[in-house]
Each structure stands twice: as structure tokens, then as C-alpha cells.
N, C-alpha and C. Protein backbone atom coordinates (compact mmCIF):
# COMPACT_ATOMS: atom_id res chain seq x y z
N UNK A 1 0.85 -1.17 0.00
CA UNK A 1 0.00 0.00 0.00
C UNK A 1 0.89 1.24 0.00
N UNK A 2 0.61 2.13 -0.90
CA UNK A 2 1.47 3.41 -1.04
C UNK A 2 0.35 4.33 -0.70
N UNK A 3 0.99 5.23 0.22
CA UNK A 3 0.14 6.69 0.99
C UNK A 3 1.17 7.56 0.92
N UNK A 4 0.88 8.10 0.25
CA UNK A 4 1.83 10.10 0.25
C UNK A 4 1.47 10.76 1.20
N UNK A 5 2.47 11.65 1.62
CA UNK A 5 2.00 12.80 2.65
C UNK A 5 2.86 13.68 1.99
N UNK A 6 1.79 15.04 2.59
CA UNK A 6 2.56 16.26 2.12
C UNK A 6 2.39 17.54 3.17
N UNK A 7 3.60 18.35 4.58
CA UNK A 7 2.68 18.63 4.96
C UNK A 7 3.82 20.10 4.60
N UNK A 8 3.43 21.40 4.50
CA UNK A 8 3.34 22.50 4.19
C UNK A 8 3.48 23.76 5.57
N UNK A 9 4.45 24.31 5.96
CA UNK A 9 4.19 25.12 7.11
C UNK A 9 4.78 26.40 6.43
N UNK A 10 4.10 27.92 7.29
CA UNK A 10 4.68 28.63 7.35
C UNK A 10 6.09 29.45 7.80
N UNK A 11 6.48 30.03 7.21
CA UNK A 11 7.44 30.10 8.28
C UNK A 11 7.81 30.33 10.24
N UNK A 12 6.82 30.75 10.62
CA UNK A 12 6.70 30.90 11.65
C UNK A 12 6.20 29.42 12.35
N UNK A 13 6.44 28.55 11.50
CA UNK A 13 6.30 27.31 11.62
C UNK A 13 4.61 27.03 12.23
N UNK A 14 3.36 27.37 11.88
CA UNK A 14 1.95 26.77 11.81
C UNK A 14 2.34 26.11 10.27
N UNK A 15 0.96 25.31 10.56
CA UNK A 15 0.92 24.36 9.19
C UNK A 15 0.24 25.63 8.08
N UNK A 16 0.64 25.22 7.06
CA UNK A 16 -0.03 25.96 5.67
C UNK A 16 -1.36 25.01 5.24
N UNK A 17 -0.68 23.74 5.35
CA UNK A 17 -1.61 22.92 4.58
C UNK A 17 -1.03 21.45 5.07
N UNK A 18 -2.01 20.56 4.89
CA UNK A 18 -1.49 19.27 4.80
C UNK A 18 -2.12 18.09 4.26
N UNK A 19 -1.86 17.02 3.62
CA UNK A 19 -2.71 16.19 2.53
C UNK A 19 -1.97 14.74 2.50
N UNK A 20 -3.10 14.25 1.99
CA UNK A 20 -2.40 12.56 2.09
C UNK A 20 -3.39 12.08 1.09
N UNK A 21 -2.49 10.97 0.19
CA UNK A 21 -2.83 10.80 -0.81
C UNK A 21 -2.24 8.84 -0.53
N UNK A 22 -3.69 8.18 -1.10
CA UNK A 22 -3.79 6.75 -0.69
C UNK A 22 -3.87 6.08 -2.01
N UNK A 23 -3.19 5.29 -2.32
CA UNK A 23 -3.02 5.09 -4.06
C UNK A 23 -4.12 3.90 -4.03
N UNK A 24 -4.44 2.95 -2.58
CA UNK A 24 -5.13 1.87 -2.85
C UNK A 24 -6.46 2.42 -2.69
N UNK A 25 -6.83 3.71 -2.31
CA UNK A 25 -8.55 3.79 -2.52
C UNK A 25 -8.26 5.10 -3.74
N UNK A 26 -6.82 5.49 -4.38
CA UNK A 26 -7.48 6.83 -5.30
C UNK A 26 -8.13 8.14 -4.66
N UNK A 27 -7.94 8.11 -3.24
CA UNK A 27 -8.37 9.15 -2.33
C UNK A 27 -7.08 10.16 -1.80
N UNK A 28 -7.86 11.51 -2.14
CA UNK A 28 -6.68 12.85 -1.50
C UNK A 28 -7.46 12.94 -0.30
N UNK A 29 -6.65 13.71 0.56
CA UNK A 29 -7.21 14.51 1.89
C UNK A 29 -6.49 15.73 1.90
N UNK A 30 -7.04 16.71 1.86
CA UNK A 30 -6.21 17.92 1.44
C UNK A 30 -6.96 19.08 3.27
N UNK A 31 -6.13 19.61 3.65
CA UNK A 31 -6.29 20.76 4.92
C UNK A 31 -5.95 22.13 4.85
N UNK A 32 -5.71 23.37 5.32
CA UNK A 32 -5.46 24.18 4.52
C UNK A 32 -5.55 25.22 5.50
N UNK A 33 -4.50 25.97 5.89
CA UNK A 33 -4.73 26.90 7.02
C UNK A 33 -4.19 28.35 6.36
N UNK A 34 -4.33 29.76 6.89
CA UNK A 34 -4.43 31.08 6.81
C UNK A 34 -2.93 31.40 7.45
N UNK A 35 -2.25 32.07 7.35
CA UNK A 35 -1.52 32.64 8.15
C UNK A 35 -1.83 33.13 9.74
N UNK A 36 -3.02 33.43 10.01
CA UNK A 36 -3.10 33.58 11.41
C UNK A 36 -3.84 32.42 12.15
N UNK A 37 -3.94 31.34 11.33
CA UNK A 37 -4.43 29.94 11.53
C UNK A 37 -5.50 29.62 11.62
N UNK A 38 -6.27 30.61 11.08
CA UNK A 38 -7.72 30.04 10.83
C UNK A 38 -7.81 29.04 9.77
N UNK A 39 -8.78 28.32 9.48
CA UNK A 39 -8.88 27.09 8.71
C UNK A 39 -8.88 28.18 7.15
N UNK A 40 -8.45 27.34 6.33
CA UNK A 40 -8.65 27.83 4.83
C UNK A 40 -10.02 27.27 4.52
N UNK A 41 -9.72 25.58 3.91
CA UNK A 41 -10.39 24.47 3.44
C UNK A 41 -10.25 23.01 4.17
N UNK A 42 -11.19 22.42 3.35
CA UNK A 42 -10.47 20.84 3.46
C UNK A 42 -11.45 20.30 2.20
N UNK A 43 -10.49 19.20 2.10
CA UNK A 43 -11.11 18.01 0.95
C UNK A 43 -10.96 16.96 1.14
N UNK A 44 -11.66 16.33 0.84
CA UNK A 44 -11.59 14.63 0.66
C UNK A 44 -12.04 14.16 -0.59
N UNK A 45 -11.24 13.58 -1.85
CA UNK A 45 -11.71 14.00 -3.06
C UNK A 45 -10.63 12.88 -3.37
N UNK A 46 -11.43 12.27 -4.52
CA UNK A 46 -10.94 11.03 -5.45
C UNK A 46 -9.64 11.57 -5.85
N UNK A 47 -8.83 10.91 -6.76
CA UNK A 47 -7.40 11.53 -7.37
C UNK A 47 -8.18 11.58 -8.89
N UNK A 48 -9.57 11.26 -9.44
CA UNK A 48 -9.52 11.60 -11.09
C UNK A 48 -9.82 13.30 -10.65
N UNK A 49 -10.63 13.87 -9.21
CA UNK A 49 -10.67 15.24 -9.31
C UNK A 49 -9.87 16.08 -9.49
N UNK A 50 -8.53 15.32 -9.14
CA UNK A 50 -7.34 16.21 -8.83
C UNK A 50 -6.42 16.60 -9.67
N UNK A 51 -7.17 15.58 -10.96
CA UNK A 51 -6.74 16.03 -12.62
C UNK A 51 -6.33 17.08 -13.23
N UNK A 52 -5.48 18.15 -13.46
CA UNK A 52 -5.27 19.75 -13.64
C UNK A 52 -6.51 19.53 -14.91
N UNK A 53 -6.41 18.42 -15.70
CA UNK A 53 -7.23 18.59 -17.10
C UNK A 53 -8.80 18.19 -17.04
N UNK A 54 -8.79 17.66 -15.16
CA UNK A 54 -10.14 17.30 -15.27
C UNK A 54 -11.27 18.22 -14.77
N UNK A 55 -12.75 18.08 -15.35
CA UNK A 55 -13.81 19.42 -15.50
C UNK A 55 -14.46 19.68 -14.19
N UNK A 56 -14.24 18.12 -12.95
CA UNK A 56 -14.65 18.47 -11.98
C UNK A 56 -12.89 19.44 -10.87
N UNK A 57 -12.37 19.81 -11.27
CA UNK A 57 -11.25 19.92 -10.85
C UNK A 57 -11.80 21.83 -10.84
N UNK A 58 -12.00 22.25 -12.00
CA UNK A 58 -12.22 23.87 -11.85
C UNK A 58 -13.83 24.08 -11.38
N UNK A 59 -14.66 23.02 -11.24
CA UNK A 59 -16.05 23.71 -10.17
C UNK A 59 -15.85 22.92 -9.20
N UNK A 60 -15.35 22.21 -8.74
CA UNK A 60 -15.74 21.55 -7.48
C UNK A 60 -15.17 22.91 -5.95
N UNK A 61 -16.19 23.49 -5.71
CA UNK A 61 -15.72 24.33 -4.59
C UNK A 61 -14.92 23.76 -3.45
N UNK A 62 -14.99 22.38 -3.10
CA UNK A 62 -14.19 22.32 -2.12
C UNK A 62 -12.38 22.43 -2.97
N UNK A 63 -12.32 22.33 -4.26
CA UNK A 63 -11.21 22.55 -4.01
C UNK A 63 -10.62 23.82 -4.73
N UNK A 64 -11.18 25.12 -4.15
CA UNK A 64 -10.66 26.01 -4.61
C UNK A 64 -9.96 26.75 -3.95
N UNK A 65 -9.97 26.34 -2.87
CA UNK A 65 -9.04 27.35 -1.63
C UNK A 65 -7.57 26.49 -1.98
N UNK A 66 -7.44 25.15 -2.29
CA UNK A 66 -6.59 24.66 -2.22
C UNK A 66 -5.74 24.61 -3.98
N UNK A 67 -6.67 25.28 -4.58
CA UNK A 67 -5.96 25.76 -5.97
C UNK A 67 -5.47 26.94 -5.35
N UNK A 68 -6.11 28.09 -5.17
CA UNK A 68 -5.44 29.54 -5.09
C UNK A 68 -4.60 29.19 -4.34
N UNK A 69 -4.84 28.21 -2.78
CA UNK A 69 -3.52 28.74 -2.28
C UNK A 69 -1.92 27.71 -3.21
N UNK A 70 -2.39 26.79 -4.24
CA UNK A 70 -0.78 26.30 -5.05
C UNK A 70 -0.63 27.05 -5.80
N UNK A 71 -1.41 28.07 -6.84
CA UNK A 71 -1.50 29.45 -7.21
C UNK A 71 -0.23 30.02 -6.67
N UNK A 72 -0.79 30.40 -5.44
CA UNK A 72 0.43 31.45 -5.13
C UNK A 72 1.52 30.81 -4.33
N UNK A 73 1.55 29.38 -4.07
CA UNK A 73 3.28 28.96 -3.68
C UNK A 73 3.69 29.65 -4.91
N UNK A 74 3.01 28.61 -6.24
CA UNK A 74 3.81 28.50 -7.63
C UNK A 74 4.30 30.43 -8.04
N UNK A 75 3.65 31.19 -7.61
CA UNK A 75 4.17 32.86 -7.94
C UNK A 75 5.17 33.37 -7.30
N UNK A 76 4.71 32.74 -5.50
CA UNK A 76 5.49 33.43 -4.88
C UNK A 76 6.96 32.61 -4.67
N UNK A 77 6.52 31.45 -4.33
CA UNK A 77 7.79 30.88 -4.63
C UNK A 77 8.87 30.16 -5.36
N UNK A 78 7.91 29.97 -6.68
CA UNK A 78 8.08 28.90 -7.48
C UNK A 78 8.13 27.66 -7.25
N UNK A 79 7.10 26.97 -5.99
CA UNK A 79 6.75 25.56 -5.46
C UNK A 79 5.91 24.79 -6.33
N UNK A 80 6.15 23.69 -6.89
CA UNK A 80 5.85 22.82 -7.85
C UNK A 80 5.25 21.69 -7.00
N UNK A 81 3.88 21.57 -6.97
CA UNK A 81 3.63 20.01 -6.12
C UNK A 81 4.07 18.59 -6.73
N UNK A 82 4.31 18.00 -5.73
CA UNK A 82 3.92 16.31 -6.84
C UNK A 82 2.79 16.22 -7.46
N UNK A 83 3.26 15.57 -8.01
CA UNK A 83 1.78 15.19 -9.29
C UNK A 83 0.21 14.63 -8.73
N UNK A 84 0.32 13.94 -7.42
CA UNK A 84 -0.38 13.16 -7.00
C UNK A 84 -1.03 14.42 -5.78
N UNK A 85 -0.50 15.60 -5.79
CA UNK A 85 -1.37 16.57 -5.06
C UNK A 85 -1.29 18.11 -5.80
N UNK A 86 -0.89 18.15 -7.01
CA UNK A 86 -0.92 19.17 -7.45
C UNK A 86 -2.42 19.00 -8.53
N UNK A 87 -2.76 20.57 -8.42
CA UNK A 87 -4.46 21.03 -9.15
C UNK A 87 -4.36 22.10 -10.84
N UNK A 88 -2.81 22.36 -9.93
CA UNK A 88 -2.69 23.45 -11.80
C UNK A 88 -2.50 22.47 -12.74
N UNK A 89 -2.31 23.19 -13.76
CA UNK A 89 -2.09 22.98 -15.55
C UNK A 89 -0.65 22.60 -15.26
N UNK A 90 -0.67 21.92 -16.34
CA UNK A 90 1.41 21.28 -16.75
C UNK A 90 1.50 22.46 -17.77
């Protein structure tokens, strides 16, 4: 059984985000915190949603907090997810 983790902190060391990805059910878990640590999001969402090319990928609201915020790693820092938790375009 292969399970990814991915977990994401600020610098002031709170979490940014954190997600786990289970290859034997095809299931993400995605979390998602603010800088002053209020909750962003969360998801629990198949891996075909998590498709950059797939149609439930740009309406599904639960995962739009967790696009904008790889949005702006990818601007501000130039952070590239793995494939198996990233939501942008190649």
C-alpha cells in the first residue's frame, strides 16, 4: 500500500496545509490553514478530481481554496507540487 504525505508550514512554523494521498482507494485529503491559523479548506476528493485537465477539478468548490492557495506557492515561490497533489495545468 502506497500513501503520500505532504505537509506544508509557514514560516513561523503553523501548518499551511497538509494532505495525504492513498493510491489503494485513489483518495486525496487535502487541509489548509491562513496565516493567522484560521482554517482555509479541506477536501476529501478522489485523485480523477485532482486532474489539472479534469472538468470536476475547476467547479468543485471544495477545491478552490486549495488551488489559489498552489496558485500562489507557484508565484510566490516557485513551489511545484507532486503530481499526486498538485491542481494546476502542466
Amino acid at each position: 500500500m502506497k500513501v503520500s504525505s505532504l505537509l506544508l508550514q509557514y514560516p513561523d512554523g503553523k501548518p499551511l496545509s497538509t494532505a495525504q494521498f492513498d493510491a489503494a482507494s485513489g483518495k486525496t485529503q487535502w487541509k489548509g490553514w491562513n496565516s493567522d491559523g484560521s482554517p482555509l479548506g479541506q477536501a476529501d476528493v478522489s485523485s480523477t478530481s485532482l486532474s489539472p485537465s479534469s472538468a470536476d477539478n475547476s467547479s468543485d468548490p471544495r477545491l478552490a481554496p486549495w488551488k489559489a492557495q498552489q496558485e500562489s506557492l507557484e508565484q510566490q515561490i516557485g513551489l511545484s507540487l507532486p503530481p499526486e497533489f498538485n491542481l494546476l495545468p502542466k
